[in-house]
PDB file of N, CA and C in Angstrom:
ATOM      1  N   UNK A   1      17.164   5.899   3.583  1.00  0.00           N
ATOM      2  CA  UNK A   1      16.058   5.490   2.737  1.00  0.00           C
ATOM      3  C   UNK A   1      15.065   4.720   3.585  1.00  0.00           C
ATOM      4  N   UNK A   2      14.324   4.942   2.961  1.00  0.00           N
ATOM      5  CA  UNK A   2      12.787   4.003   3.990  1.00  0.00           C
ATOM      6  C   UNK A   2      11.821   2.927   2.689  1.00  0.00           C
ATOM      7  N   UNK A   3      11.190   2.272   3.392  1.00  0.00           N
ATOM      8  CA  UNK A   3      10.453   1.315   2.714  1.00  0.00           C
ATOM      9  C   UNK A   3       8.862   1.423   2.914  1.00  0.00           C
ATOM     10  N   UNK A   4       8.013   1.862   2.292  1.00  0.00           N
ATOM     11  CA  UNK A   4       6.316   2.183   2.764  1.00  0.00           C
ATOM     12  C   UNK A   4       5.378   1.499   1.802  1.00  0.00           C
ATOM     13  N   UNK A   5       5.163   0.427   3.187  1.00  0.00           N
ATOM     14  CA  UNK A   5       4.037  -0.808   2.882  1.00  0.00           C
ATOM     15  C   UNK A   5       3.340  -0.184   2.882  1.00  0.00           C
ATOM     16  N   UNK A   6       1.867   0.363   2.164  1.00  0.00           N
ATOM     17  CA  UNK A   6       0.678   0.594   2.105  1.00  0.00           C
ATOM     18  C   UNK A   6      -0.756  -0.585   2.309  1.00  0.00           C
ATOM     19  N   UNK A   7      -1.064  -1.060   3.119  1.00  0.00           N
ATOM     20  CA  UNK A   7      -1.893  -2.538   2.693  1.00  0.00           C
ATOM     21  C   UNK A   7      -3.432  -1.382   2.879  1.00  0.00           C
ATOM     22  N   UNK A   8      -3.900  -1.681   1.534  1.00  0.00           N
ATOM     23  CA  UNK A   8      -5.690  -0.195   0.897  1.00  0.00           C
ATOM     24  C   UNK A   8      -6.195  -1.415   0.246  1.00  0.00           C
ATOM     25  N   UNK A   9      -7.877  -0.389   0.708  1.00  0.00           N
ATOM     26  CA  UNK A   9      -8.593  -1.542  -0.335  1.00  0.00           C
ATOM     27  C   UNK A   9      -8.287  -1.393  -1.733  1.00  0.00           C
ATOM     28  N   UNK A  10      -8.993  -2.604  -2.279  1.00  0.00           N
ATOM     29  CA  UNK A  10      -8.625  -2.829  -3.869  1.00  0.00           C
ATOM     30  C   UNK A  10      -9.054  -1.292  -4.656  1.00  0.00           C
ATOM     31  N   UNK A  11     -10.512  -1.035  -4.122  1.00  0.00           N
ATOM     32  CA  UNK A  11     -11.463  -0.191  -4.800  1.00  0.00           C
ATOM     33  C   UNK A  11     -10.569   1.334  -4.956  1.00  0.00           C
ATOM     34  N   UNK A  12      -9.814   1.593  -3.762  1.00  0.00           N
ATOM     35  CA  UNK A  12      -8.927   2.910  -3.964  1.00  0.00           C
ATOM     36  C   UNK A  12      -7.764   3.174  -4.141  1.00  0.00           C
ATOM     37  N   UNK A  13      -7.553   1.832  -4.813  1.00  0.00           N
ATOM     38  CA  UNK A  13      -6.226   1.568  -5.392  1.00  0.00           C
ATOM     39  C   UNK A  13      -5.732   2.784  -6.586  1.00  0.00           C
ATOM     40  N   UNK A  14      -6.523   2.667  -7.582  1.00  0.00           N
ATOM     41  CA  UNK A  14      -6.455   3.591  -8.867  1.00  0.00           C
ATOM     42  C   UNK A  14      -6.074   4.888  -8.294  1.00  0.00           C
ATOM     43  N   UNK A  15      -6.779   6.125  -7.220  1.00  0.00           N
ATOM     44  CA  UNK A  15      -7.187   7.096  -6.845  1.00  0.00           C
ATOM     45  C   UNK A  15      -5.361   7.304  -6.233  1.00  0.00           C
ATOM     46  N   UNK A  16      -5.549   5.951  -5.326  1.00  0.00           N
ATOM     47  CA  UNK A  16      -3.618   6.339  -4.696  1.00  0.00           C
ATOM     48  C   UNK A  16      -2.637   6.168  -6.036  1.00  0.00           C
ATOM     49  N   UNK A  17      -2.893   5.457  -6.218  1.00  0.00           N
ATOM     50  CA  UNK A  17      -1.459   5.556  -7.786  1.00  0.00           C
ATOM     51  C   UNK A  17      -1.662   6.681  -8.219  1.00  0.00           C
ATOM     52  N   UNK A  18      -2.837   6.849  -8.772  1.00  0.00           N
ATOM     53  CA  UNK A  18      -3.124   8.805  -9.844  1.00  0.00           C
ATOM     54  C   UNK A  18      -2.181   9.585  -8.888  1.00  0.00           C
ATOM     55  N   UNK A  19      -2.379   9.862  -7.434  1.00  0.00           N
ATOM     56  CA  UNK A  19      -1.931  10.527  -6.320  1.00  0.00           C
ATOM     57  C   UNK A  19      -0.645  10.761  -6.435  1.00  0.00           C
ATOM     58  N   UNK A  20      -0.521   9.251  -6.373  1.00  0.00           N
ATOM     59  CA  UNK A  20       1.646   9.212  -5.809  1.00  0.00           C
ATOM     60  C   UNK A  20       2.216   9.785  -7.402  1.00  0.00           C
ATOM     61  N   UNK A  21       1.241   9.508  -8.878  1.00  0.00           N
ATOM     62  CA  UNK A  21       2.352   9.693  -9.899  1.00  0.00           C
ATOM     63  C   UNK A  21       2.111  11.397 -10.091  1.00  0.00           C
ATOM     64  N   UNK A  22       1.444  12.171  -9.363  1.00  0.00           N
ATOM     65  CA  UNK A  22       1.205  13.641  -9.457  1.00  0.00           C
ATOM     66  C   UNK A  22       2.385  13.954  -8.970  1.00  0.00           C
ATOM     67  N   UNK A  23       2.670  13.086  -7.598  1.00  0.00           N
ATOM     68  CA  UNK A  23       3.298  13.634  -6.380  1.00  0.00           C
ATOM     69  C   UNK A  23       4.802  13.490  -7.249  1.00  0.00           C
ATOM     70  N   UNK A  24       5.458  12.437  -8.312  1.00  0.00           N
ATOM     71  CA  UNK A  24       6.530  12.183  -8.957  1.00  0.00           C
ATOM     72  C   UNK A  24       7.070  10.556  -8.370  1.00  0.00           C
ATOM     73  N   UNK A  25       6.190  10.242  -7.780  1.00  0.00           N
ATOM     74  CA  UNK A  25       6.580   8.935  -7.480  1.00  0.00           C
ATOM     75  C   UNK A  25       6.095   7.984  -8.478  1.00  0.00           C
ATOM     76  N   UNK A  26       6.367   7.705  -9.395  1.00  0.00           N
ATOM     77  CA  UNK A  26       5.338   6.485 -10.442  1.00  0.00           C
ATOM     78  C   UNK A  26       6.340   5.135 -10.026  1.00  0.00           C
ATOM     79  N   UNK A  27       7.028   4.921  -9.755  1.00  0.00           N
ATOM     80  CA  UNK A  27       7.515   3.688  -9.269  1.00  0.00           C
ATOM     81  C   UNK A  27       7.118   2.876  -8.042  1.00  0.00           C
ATOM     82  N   UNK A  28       6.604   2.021  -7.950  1.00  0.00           N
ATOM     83  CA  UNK A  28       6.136   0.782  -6.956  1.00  0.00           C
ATOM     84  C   UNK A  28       6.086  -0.173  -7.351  1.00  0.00           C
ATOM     85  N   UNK A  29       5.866  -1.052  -6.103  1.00  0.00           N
ATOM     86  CA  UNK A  29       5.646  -2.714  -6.619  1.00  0.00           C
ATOM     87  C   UNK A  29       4.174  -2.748  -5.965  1.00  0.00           C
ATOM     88  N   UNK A  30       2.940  -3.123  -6.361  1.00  0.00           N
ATOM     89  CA  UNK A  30       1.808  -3.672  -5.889  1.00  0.00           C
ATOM     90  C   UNK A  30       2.163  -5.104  -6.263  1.00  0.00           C
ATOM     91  N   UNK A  31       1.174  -5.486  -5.343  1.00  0.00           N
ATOM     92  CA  UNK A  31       0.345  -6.886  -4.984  1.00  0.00           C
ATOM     93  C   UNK A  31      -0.713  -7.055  -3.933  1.00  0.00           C
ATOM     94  N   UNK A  32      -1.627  -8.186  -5.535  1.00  0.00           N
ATOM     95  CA  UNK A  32      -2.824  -8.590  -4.289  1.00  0.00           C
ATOM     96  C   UNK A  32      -2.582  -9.536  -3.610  1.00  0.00           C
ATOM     97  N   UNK A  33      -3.134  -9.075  -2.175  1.00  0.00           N
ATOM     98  CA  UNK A  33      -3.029  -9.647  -0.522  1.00  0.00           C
ATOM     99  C   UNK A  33      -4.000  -9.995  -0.006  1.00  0.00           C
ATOM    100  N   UNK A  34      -4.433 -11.012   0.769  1.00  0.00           N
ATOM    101  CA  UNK A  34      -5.535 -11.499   1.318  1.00  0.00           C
ATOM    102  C   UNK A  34      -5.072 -11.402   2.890  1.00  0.00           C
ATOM    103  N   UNK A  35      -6.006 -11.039   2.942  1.00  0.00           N
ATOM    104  CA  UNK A  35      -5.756 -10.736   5.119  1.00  0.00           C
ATOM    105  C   UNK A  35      -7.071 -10.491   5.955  1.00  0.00           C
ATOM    106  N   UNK A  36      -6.826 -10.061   6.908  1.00  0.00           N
ATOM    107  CA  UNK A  36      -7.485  -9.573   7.948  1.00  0.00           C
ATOM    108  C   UNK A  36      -7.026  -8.392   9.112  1.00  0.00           C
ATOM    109  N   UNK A  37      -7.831  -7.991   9.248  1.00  0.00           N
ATOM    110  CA  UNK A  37      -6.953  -7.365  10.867  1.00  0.00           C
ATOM    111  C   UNK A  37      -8.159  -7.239  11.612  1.00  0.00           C
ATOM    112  N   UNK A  38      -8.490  -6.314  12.768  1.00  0.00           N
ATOM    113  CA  UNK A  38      -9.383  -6.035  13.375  1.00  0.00           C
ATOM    114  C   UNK A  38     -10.839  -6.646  13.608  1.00  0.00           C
ATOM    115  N   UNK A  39     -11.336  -6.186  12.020  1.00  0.00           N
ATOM    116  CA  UNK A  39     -12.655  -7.043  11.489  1.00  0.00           C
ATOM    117  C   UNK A  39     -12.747  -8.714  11.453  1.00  0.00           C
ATOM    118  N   UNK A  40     -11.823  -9.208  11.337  1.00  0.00           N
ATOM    119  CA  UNK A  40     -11.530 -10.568  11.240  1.00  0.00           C
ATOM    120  C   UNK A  40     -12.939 -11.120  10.232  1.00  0.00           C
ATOM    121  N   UNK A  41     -12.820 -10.678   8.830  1.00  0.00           N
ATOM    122  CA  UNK A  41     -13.582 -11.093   7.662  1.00  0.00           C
ATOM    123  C   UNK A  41     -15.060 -10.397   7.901  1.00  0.00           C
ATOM    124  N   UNK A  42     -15.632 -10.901   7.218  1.00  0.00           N
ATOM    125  CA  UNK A  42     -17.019 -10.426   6.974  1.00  0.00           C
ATOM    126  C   UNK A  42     -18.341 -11.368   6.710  1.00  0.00           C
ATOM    127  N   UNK A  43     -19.540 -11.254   6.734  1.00  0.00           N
ATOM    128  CA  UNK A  43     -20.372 -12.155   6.569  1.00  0.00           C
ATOM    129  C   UNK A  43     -20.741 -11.605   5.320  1.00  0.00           C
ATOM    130  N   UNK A  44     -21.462 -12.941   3.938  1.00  0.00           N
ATOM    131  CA  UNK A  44     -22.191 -12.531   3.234  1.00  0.00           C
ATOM    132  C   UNK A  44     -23.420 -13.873   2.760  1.00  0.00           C
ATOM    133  N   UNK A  45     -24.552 -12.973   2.298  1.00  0.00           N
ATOM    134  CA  UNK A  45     -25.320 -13.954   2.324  1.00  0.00           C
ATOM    135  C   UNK A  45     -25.245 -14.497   0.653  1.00  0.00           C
ATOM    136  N   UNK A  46     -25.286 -15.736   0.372  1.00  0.00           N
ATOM    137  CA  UNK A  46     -25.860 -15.700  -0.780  1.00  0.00           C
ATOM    138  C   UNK A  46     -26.707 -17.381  -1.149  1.00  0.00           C
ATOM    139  N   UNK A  47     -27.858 -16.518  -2.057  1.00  0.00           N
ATOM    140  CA  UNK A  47     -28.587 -17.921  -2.260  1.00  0.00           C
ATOM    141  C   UNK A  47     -29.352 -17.745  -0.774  1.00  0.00           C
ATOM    142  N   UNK A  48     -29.342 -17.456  -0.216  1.00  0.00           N
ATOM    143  CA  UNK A  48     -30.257 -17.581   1.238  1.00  0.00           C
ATOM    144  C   UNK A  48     -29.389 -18.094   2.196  1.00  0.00           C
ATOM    145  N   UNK A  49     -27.843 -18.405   1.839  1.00  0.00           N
ATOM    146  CA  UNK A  49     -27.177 -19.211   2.911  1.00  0.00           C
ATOM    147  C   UNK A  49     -26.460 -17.640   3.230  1.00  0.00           C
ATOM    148  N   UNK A  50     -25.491 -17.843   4.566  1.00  0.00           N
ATOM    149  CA  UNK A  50     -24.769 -17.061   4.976  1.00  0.00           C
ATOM    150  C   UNK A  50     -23.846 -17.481   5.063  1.00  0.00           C
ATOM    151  N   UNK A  51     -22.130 -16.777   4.873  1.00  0.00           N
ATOM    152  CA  UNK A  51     -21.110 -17.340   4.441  1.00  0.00           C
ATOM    153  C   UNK A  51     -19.927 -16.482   5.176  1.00  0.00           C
ATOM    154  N   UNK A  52     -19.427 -16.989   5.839  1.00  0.00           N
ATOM    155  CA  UNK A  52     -18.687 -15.835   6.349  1.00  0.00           C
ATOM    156  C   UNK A  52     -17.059 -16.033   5.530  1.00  0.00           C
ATOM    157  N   UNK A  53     -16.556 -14.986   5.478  1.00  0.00           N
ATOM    158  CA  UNK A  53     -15.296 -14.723   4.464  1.00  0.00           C
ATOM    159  C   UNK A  53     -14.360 -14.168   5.099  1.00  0.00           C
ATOM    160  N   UNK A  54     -13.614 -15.138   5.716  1.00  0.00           N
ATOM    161  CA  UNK A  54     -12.288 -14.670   6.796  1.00  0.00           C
ATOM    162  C   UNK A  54     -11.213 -13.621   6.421  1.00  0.00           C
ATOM    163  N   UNK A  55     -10.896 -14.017   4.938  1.00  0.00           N
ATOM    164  CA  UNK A  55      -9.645 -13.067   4.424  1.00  0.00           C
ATOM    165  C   UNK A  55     -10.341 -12.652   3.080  1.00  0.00           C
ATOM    166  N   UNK A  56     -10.145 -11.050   3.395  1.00  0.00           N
ATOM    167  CA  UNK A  56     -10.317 -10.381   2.721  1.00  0.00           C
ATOM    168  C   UNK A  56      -9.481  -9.706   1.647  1.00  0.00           C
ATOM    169  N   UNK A  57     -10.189  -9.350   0.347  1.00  0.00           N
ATOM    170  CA  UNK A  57      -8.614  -8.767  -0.658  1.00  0.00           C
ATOM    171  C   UNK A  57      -8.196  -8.077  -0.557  1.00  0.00           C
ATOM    172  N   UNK A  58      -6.906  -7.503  -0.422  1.00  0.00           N
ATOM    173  CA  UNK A  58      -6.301  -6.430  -0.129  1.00  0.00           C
ATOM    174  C   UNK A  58      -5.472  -5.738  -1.160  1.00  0.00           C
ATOM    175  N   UNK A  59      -5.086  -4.798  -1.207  1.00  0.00           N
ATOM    176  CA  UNK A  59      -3.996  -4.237  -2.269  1.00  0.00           C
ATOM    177  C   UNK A  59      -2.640  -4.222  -1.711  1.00  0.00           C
ATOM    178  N   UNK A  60      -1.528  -3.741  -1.614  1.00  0.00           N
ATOM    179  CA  UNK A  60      -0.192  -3.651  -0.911  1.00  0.00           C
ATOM    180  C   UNK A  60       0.609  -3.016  -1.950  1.00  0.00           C
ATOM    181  N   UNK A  61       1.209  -2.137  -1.391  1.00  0.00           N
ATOM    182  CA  UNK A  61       2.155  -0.534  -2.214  1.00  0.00           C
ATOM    183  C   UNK A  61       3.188  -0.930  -1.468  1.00  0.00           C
ATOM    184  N   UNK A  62       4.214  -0.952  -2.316  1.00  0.00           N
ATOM    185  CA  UNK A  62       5.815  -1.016  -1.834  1.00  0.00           C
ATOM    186  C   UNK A  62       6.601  -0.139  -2.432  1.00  0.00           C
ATOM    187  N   UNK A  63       6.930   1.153  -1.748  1.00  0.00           N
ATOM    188  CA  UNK A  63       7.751   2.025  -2.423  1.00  0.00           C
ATOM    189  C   UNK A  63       9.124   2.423  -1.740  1.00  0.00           C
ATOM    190  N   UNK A  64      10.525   2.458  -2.244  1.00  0.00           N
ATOM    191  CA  UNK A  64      11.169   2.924  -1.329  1.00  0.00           C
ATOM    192  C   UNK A  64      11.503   4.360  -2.140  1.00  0.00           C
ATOM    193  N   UNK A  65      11.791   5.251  -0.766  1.00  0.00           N
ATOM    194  CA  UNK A  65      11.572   6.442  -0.488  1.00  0.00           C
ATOM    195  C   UNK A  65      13.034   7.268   0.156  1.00  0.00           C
ATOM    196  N   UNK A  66      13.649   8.569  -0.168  1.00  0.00           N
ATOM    197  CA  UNK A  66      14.216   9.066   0.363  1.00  0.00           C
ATOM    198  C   UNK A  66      13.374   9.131   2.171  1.00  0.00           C
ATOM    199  N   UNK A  67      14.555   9.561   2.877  1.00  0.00           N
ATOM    200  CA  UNK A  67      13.872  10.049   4.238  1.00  0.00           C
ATOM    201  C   UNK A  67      12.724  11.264   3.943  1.00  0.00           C
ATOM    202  N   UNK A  68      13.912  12.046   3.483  1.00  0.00           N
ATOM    203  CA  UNK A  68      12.784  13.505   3.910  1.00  0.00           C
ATOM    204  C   UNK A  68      10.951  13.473   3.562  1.00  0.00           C
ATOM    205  N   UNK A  69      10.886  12.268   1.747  1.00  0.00           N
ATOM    206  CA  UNK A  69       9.298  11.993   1.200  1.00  0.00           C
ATOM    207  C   UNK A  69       8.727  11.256   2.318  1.00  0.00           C
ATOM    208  N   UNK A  70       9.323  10.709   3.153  1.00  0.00           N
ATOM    209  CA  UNK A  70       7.768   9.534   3.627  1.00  0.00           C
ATOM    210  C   UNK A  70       6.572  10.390   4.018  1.00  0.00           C
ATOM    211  N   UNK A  71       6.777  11.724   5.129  1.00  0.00           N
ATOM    212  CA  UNK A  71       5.736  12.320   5.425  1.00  0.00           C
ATOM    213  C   UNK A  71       4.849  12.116   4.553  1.00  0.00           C
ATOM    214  N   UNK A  72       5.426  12.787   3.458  1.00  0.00           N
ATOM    215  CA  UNK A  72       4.687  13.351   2.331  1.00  0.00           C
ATOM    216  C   UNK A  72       3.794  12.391   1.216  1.00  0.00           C
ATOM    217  N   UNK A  73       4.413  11.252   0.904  1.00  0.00           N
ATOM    218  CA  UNK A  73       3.846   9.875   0.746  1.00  0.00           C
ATOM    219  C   UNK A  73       2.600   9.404   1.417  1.00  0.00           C
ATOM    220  N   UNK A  74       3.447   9.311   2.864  1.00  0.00           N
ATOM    221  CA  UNK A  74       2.048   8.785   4.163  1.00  0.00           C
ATOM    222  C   UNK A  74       0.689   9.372   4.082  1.00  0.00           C
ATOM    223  N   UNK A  75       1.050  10.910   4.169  1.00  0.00           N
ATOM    224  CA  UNK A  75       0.204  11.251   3.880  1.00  0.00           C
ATOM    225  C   UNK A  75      -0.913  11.422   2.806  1.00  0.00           C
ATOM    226  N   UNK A  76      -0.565  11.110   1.509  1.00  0.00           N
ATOM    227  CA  UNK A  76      -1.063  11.328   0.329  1.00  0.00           C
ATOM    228  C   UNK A  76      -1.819   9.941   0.560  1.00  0.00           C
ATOM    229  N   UNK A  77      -1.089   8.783   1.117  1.00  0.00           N
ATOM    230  CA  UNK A  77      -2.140   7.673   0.860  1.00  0.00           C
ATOM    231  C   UNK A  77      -2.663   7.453   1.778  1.00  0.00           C
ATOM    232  N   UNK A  78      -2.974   8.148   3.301  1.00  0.00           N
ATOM    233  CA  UNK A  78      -3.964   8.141   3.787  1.00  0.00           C
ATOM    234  C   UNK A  78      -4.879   8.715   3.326  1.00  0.00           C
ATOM    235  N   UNK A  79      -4.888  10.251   3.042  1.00  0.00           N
ATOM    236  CA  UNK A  79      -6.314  11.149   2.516  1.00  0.00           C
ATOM    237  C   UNK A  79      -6.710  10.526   1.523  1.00  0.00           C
ATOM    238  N   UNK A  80      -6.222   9.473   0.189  1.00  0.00           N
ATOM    239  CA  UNK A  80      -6.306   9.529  -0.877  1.00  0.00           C
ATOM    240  C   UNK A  80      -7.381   7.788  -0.588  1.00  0.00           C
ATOM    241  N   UNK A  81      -6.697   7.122   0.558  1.00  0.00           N
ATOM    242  CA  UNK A  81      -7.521   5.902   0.699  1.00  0.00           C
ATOM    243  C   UNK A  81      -8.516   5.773   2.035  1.00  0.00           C
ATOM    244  N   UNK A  82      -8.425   6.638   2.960  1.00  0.00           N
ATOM    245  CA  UNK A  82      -9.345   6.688   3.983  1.00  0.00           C
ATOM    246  C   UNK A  82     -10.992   6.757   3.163  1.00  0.00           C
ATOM    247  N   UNK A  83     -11.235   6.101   3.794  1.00  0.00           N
ATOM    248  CA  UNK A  83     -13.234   5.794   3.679  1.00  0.00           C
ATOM    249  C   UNK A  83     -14.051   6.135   5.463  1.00  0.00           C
ATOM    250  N   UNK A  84     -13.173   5.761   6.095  1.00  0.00           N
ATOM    251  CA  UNK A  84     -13.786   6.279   7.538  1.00  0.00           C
ATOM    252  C   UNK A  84     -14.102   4.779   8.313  1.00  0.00           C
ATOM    253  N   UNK A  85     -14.254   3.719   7.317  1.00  0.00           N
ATOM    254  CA  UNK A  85     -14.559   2.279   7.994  1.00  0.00           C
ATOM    255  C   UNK A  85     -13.531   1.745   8.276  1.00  0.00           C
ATOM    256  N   UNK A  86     -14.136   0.981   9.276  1.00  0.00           N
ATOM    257  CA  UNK A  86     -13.312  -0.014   9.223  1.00  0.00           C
ATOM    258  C   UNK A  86     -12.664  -1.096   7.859  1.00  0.00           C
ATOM    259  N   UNK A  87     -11.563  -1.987   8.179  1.00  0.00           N
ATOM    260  CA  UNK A  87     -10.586  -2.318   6.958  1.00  0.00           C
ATOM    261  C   UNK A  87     -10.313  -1.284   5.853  1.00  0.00           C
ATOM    262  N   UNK A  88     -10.041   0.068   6.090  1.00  0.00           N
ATOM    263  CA  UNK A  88      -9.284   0.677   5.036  1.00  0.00           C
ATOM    264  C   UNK A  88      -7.451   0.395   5.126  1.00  0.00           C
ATOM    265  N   UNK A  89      -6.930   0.086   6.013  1.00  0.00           N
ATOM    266  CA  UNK A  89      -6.134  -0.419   5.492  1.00  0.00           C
ATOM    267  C   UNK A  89      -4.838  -0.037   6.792  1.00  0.00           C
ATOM    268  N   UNK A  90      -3.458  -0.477   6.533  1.00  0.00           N
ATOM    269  CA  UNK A  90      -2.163  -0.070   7.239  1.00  0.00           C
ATOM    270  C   UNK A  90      -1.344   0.212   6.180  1.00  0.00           C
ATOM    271  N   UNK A  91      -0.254   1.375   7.051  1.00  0.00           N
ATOM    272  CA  UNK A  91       0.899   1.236   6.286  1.00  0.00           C
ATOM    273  C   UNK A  91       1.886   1.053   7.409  1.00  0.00           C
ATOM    274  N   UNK A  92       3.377   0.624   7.030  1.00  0.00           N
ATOM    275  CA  UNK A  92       4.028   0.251   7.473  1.00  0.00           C
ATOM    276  C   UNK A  92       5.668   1.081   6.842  1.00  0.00           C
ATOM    277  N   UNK A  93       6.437   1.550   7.522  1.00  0.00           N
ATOM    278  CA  UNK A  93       7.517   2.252   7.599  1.00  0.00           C
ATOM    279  C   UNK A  93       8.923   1.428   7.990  1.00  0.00           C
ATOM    280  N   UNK A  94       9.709   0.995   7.098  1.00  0.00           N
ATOM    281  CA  UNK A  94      10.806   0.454   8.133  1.00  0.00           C
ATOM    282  C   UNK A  94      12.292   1.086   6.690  1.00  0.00           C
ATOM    283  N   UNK A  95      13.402   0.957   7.632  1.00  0.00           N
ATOM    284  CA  UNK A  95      14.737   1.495   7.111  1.00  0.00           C
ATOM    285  C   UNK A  95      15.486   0.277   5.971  1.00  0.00           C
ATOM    286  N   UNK A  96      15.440   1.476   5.260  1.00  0.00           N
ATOM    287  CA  UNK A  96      16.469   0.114   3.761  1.00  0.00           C
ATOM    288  C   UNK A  96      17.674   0.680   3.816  1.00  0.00           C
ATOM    289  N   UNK A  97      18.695  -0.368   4.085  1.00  0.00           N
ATOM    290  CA  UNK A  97      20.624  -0.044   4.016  1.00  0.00           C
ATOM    291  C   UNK A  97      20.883   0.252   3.046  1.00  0.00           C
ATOM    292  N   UNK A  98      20.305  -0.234   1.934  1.00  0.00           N
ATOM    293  CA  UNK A  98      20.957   0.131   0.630  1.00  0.00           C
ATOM    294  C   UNK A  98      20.447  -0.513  -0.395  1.00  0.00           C
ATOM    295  N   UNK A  99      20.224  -0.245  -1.830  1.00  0.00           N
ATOM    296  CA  UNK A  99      19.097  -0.191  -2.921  1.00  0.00           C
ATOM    297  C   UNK A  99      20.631  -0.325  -3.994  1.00  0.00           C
ATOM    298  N   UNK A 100      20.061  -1.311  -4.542  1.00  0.00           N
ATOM    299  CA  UNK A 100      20.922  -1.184  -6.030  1.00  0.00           C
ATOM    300  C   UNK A 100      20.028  -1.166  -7.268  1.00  0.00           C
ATOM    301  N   UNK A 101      20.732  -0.344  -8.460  1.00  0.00           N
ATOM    302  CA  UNK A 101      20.084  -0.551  -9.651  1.00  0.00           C
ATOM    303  C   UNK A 101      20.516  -1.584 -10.553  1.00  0.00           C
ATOM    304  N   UNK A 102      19.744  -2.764 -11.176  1.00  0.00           N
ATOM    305  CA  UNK A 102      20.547  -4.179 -11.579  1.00  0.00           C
ATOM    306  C   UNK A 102      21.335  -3.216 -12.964  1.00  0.00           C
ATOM    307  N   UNK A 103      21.015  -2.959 -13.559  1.00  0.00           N
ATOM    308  CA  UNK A 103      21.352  -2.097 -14.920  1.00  0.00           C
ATOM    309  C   UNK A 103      22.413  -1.249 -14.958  1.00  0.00           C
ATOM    310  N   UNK A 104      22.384  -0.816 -14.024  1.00  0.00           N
ATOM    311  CA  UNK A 104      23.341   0.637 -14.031  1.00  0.00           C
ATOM    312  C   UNK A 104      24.330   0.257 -12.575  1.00  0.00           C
ATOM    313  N   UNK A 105      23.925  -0.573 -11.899  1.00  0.00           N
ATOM    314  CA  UNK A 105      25.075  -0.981 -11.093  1.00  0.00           C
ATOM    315  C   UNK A 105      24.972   0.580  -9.916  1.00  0.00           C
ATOM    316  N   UNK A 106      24.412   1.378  -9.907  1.00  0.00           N
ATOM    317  CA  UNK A 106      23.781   2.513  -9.008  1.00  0.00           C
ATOM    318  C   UNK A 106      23.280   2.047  -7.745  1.00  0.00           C
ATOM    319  N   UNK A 107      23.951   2.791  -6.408  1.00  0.00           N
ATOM    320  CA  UNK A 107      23.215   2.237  -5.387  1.00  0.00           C
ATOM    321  C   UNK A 107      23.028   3.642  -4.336  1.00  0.00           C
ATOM    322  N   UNK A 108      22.696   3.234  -3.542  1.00  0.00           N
ATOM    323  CA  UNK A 108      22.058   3.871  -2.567  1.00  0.00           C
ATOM    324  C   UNK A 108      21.015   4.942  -3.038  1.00  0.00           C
ATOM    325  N   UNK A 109      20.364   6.018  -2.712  1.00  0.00           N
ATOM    326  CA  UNK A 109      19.192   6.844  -3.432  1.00  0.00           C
ATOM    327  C   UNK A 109      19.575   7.168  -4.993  1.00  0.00           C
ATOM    328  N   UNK A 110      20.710   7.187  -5.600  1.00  0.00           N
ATOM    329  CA  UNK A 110      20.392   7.380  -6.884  1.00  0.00           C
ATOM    330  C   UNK A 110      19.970   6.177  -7.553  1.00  0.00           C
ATOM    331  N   UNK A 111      20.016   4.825  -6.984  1.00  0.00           N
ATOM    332  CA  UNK A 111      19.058   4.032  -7.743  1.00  0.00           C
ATOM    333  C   UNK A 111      17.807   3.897  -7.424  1.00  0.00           C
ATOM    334  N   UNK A 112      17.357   4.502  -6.710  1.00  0.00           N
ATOM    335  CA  UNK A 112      15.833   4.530  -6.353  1.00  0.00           C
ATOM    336  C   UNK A 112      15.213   5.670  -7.185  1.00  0.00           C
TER     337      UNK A 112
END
């Protein structure tokens, strides 16, 4: 089993969920995230002052996944959140030992 952090902007948040629940995935955990990477924030003006805004909002997708889906995942939420700019976002891939279901006492991929 695998674990796939998605960190997308807020704005193409909706577009990846529609995506993943076509694909049969409707289960995740989101949360909003404030960060940076590369860009290290942004300037904005307001009122005539200029303001610069270090951490930016982020979205974050946590899904765990049989092996064989991640391709297939990865991929759906790149095409589905790429804009071409900069801060569209990372995902992140790492291995889960084992998943239980609290309810049913189910573990490894049949509780996922």
């Amino acid at each position: 089993m695998k674990k796939i952090e998605a960190i997308i902007r807020p704005e193409r948040f909706d577009v990846v969920k529609d995506a993943l629940l076509q694909l049969g995935y409707p289960g995740m955990t989101v949360t909003q995230v404030n960060g940076h990477g590369n860009q290290k924030g942004i300037s904005q003006i307001w009122r005539g002052r200029r303001f610069r805004i270090d951490l930016l909002l982020k979205i974050k997708i946590e899904i765990t996944v049989r092996d064989a889906d991640v391709e297939n995942i990865v991929n759906t939420i790149i095409s589905e959140s790429q804009t071409g700019s900069i801060g569209d976002g990372k995902i992140f891939i790492s291995h889960v030992e084992n998943a239980y279901r609290v309810r049913t006492k189910e573990s490894g991929e049949a509780a996922i």
